[in-house]
C-alpha atoms as a PDB file:
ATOM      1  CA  UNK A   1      27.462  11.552  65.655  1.00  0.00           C
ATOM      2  CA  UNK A   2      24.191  11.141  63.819  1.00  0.00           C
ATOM      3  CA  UNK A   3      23.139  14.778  64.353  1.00  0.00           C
ATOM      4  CA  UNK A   4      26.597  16.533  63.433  1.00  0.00           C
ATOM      5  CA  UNK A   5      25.657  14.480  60.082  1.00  0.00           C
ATOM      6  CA  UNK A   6      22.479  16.071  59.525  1.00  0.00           C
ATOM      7  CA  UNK A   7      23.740  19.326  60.438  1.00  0.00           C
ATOM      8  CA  UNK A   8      26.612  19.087  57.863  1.00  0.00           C
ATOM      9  CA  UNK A   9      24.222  18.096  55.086  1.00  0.00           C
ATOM     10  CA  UNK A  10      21.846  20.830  56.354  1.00  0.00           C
ATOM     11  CA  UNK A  11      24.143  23.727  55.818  1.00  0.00           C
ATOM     12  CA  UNK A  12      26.045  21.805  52.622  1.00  0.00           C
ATOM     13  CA  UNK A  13      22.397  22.056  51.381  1.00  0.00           C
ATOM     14  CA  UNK A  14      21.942  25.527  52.257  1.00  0.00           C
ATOM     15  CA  UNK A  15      24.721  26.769  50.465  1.00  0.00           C
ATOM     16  CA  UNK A  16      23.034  26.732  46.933  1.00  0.00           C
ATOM     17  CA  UNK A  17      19.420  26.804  47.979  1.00  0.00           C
ATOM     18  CA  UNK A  18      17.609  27.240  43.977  1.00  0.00           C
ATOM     19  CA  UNK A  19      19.469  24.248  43.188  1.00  0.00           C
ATOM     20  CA  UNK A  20      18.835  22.308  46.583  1.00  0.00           C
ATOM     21  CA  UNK A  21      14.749  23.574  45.850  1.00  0.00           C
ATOM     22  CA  UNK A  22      15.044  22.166  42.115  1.00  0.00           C
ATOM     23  CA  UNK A  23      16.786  18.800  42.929  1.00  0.00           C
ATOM     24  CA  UNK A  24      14.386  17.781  46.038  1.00  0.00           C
ATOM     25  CA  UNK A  25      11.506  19.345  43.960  1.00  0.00           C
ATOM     26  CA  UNK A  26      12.357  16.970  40.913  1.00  0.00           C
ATOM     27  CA  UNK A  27      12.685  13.594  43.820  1.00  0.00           C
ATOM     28  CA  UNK A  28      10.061  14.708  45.154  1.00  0.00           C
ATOM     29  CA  UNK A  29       7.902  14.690  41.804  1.00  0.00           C
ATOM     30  CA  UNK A  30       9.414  11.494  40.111  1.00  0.00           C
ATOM     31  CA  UNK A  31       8.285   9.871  43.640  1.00  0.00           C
ATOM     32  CA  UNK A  32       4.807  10.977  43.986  1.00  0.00           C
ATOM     33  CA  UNK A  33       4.297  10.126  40.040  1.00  0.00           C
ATOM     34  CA  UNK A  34       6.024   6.801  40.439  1.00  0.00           C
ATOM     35  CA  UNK A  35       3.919   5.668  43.348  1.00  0.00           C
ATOM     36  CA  UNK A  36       0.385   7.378  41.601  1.00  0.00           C
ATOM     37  CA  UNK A  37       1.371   5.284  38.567  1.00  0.00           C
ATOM     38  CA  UNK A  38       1.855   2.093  40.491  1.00  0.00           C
ATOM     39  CA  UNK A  39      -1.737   2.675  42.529  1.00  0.00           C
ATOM     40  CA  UNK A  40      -3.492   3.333  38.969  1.00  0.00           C
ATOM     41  CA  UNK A  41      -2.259  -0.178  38.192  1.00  0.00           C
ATOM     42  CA  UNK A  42      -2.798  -2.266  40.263  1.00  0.00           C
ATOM     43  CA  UNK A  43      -6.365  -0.953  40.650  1.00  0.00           C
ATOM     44  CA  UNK A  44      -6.735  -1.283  36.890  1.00  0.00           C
ATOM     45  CA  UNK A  45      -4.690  -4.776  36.966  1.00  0.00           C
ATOM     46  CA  UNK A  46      -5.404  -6.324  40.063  1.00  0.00           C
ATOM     47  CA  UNK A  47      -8.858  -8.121  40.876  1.00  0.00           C
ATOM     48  CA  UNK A  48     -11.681  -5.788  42.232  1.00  0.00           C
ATOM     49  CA  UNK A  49     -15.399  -4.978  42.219  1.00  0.00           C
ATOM     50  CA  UNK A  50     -16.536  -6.187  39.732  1.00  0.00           C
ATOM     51  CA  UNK A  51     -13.873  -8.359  38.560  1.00  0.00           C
ATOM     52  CA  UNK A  52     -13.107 -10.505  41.057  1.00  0.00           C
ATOM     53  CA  UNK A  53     -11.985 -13.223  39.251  1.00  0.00           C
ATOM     54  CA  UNK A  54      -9.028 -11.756  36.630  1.00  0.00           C
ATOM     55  CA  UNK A  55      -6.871 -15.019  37.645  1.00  0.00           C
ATOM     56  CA  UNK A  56      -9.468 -17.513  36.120  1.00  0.00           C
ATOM     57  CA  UNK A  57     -10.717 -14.963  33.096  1.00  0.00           C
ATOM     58  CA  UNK A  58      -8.915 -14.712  29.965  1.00  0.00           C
ATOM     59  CA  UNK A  59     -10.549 -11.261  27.626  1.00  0.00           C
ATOM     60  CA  UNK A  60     -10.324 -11.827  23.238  1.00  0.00           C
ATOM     61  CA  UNK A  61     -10.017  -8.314  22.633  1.00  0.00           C
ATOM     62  CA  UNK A  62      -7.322  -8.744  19.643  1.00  0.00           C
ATOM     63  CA  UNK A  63      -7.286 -11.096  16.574  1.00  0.00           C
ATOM     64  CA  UNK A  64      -4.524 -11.018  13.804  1.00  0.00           C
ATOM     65  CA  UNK A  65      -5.393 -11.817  10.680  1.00  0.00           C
ATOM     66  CA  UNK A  66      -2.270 -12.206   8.186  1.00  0.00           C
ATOM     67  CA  UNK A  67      -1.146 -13.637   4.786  1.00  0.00           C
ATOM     68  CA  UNK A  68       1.787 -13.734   2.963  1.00  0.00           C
ATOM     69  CA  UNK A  69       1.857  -9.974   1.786  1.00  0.00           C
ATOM     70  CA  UNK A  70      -0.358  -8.241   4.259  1.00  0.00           C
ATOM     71  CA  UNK A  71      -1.494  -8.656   8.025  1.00  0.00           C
ATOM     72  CA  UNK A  72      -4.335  -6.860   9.773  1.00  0.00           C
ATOM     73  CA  UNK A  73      -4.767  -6.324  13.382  1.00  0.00           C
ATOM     74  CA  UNK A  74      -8.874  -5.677  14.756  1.00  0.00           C
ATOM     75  CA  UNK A  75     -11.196  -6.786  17.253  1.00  0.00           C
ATOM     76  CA  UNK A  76     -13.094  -9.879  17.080  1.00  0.00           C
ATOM     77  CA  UNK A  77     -16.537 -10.284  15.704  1.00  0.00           C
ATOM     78  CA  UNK A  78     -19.469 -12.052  17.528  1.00  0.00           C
ATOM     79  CA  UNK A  79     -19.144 -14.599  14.640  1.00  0.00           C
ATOM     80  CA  UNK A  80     -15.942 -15.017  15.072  1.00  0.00           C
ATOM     81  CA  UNK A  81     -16.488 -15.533  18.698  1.00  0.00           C
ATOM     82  CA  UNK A  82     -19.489 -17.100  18.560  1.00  0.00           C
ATOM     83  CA  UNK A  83     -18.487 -20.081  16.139  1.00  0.00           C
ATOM     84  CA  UNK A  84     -14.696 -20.379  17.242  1.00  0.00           C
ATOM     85  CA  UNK A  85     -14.321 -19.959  21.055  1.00  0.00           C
ATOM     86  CA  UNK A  86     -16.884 -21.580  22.906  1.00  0.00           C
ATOM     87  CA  UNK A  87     -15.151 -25.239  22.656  1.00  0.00           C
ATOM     88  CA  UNK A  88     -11.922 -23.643  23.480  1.00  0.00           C
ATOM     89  CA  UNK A  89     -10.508 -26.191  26.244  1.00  0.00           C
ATOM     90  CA  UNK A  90     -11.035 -25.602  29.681  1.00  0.00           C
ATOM     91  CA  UNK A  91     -13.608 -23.533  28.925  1.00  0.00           C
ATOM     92  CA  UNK A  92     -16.154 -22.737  32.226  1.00  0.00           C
ATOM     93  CA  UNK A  93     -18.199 -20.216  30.606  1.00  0.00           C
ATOM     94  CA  UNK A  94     -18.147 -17.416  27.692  1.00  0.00           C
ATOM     95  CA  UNK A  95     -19.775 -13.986  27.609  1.00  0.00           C
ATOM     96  CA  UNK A  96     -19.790 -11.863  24.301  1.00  0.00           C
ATOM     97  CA  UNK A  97     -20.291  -7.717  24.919  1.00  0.00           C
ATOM     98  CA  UNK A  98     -19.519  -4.734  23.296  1.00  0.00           C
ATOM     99  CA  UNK A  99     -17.320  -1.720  24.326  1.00  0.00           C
ATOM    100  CA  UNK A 100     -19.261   1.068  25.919  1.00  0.00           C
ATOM    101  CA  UNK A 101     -20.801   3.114  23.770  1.00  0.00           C
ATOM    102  CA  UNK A 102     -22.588   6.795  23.821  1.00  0.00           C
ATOM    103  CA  UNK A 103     -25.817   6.592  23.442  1.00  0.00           C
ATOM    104  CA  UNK A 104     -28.388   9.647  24.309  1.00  0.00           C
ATOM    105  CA  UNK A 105     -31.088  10.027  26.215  1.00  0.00           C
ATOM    106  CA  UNK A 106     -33.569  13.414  26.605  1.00  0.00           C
ATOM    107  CA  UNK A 107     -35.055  14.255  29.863  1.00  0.00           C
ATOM    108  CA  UNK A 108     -37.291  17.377  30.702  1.00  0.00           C
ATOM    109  CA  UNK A 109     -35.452  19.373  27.405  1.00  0.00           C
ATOM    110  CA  UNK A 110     -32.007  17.618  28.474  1.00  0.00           C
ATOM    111  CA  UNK A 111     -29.419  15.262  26.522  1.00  0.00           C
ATOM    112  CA  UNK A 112     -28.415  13.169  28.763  1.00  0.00           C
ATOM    113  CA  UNK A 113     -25.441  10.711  27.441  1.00  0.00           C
ATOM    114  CA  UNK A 114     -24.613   7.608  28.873  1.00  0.00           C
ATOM    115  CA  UNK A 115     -22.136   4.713  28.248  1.00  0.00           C
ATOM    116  CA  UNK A 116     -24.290   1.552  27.224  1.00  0.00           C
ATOM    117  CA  UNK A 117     -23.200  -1.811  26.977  1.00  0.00           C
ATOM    118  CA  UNK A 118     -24.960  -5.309  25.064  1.00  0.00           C
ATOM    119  CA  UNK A 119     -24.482  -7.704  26.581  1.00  0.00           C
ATOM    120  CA  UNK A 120     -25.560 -11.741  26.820  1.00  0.00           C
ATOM    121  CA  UNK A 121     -26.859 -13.588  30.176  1.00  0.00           C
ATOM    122  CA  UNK A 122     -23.987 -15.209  31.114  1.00  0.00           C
ATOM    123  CA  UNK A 123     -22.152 -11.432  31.330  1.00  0.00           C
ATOM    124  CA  UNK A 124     -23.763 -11.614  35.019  1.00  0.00           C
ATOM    125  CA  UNK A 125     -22.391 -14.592  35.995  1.00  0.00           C
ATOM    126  CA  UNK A 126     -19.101 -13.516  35.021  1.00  0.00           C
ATOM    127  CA  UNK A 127     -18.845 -10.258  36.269  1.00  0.00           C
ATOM    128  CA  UNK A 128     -19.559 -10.089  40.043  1.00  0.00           C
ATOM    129  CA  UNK A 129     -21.809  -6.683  39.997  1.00  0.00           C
ATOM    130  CA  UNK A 130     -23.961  -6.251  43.456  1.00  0.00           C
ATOM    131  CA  UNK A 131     -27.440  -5.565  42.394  1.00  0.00           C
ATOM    132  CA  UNK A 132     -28.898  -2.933  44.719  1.00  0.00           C
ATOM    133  CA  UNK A 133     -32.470  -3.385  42.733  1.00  0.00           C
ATOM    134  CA  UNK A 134     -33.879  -6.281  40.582  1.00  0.00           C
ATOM    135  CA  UNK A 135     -31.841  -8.632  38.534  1.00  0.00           C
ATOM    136  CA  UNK A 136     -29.765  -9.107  35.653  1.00  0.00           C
ATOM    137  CA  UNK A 137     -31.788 -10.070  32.336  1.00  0.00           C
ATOM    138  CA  UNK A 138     -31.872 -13.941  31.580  1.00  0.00           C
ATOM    139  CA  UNK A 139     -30.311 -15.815  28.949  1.00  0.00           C
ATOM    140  CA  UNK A 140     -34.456 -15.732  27.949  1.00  0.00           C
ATOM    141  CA  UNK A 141     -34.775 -11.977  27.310  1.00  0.00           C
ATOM    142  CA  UNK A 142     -31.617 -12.380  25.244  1.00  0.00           C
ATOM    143  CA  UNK A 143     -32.758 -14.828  23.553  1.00  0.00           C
ATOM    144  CA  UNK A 144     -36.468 -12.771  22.353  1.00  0.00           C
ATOM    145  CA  UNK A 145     -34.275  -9.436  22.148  1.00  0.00           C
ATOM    146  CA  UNK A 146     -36.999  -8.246  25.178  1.00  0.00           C
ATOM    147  CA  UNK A 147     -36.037  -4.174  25.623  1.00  0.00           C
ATOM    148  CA  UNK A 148     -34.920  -4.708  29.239  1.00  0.00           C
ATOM    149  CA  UNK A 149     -31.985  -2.836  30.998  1.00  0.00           C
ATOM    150  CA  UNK A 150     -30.186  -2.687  33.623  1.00  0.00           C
ATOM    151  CA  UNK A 151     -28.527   0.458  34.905  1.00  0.00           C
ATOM    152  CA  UNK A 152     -25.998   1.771  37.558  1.00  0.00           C
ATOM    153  CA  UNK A 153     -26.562   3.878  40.350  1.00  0.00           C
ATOM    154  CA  UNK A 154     -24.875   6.979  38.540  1.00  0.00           C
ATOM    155  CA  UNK A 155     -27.662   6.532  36.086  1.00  0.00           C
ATOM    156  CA  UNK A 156     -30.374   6.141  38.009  1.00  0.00           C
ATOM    157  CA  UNK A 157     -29.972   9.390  39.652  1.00  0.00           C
ATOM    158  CA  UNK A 158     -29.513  11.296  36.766  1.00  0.00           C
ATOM    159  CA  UNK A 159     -32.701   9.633  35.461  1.00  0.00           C
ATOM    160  CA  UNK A 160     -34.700   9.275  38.507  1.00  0.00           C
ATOM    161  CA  UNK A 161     -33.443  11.117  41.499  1.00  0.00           C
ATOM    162  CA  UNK A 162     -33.603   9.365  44.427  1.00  0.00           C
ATOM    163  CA  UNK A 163     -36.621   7.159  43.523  1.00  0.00           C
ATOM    164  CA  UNK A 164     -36.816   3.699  42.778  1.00  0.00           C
ATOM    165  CA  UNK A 165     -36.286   2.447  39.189  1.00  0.00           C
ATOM    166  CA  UNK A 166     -38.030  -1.127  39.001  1.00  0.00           C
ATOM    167  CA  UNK A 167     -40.092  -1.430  36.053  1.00  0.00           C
ATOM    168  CA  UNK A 168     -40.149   2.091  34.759  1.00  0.00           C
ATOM    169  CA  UNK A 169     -39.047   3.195  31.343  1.00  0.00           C
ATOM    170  CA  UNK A 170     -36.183   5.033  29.711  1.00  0.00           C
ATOM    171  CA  UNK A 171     -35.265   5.908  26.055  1.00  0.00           C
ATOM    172  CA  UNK A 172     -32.272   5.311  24.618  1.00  0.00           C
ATOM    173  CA  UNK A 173     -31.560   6.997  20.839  1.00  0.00           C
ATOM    174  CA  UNK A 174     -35.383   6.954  20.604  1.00  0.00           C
ATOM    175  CA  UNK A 175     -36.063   3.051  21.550  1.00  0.00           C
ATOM    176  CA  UNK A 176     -37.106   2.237  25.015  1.00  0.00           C
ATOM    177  CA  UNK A 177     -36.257   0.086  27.745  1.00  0.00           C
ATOM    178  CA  UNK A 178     -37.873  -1.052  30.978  1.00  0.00           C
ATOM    179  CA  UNK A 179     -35.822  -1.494  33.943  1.00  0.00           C
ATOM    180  CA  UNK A 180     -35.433  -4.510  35.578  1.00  0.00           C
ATOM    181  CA  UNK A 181     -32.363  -3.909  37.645  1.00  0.00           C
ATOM    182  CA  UNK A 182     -29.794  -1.310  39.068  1.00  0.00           C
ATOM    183  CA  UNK A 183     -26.388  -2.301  40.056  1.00  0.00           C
ATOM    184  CA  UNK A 184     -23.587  -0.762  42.281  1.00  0.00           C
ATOM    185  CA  UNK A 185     -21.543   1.313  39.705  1.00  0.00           C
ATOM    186  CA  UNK A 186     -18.076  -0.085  38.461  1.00  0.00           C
ATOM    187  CA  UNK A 187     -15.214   2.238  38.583  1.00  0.00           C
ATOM    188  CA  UNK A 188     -14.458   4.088  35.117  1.00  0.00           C
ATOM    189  CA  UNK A 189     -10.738   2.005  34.885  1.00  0.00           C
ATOM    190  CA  UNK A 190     -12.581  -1.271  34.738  1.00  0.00           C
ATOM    191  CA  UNK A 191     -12.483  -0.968  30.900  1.00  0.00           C
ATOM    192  CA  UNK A 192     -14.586  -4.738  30.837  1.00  0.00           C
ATOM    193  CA  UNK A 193     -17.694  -3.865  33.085  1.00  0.00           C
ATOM    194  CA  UNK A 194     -17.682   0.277  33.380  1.00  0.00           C
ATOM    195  CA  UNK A 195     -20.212   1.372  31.986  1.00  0.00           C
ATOM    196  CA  UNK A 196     -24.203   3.317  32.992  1.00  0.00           C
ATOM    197  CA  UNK A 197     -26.549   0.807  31.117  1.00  0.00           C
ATOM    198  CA  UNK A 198     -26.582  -2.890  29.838  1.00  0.00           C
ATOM    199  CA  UNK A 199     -28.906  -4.333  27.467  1.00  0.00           C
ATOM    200  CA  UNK A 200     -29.327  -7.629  25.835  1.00  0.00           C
ATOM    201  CA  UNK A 201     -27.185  -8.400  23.181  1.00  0.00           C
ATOM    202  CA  UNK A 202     -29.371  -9.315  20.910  1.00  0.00           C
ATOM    203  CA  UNK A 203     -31.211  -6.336  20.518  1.00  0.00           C
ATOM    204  CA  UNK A 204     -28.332  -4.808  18.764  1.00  0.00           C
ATOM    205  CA  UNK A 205     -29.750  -3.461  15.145  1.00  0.00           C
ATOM    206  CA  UNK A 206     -26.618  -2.204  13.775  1.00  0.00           C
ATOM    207  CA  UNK A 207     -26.331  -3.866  10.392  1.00  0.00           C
ATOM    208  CA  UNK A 208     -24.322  -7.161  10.202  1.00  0.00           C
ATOM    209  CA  UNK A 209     -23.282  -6.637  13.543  1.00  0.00           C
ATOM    210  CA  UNK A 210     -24.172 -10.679  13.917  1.00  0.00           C
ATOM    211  CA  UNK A 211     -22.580 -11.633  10.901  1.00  0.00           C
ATOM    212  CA  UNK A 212     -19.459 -10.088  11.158  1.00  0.00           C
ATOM    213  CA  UNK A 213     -15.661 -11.984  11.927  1.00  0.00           C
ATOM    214  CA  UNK A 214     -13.823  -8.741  13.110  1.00  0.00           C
ATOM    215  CA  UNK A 215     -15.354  -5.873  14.714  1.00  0.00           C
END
């Protein structure tokens, strides 16, 4: 019974084959996109390397600022996060970093761009990155803006090769940092920890970047 089914839909199907190509060509498409859009997400929303912890992190990308007559929507400053979000309750512990950001490097005659993160101490405890080389920077070197980085494998190899890169130096937009660590490199839909190179967040020069409520 179940065969003279098939072979009824098989020749009903055959009867108008351009539109029997266009309609299973169309299914076939909305599937495929449908199940690549659901992968992309829950990669991008579900915990992974290296955020394992989304269900006890909570991320103050957005602030709203707004009045009677006007509102304004922006990111939040380090002194905005800095004075107003530490004693938040239930609290465990805060990190403050920037978005990735080019910066360039020149090797042998090259420009070499890579995405660079500041970030503070406690950035290491939060995000669960598996250090292949050295360690994170301390809460110290923040503290005395030391030029220490640490970089991802990507970048390592692109600076280095396949040697080691403990304690040797690299040059970012013309200031220069001395490795301390390497990590296991986060995929690019992480949008929180991607990134090639971290430094400490204090030795961010940009002008008022300290002082500043909204980014």
């Amino acid at each position: 019974m179940f065969s003279n089914y098939l072979k009824m839909a098989w020749k009903v199907l055959g009867r108008r084959k351009f539109f029997t190509f266009v309609s299973l060509f169309g299914i076939g498409f909305t599937m495929t996109a449908l199940l690549i859009a659901v992968a992309l997400a829950d990669h991008m929303l579900a915990p992974s390397y290296p955020e394992t912890q989304l269900d006890r992190m909570l991320m103050l990308d957005r602030m709203k600022m707004f009045g009677d007559r006007s509102s304004r929507y922006s990111g939040p400053g380090f002194k905005f996060l800095d004075r107003y979000s530490r004693d938040l309750p239930g609290v465990e512990r805060m990190t403050i970093f920037t978005r990735a950001y080019e910066a360039s490097a020149f090797l042998d005659g090259r420009k070499l761009v890579f995405q660079t993160r500041f970030a503070d101490a406690d950035y290491w405890r939060i995000m669960q990155f598996a250090f292949v080389e050295g360690a994170p920077f301390t809460a110290d070197d923040d503290r005395n803006a030391r030029r220490v980085a640490v970089i991802g494998e990507g970048a390592r190899r692109r600076f280095f090769g396949d040697a080691l890169a403990m304690g040797r130096t690299i040059e970012l937009d013309g200031v220069q940092f001395s490795v301390i660590g390497v990590v296991k490199d986060a995929p690019w839909f992480r949008i929180n920890s991607a990134g090639d190179i971290w430094v400490p967040l204090q030795t961010q020069t940009s002008t008022g970047f300290f002082d500043r409520l909204t980014r």
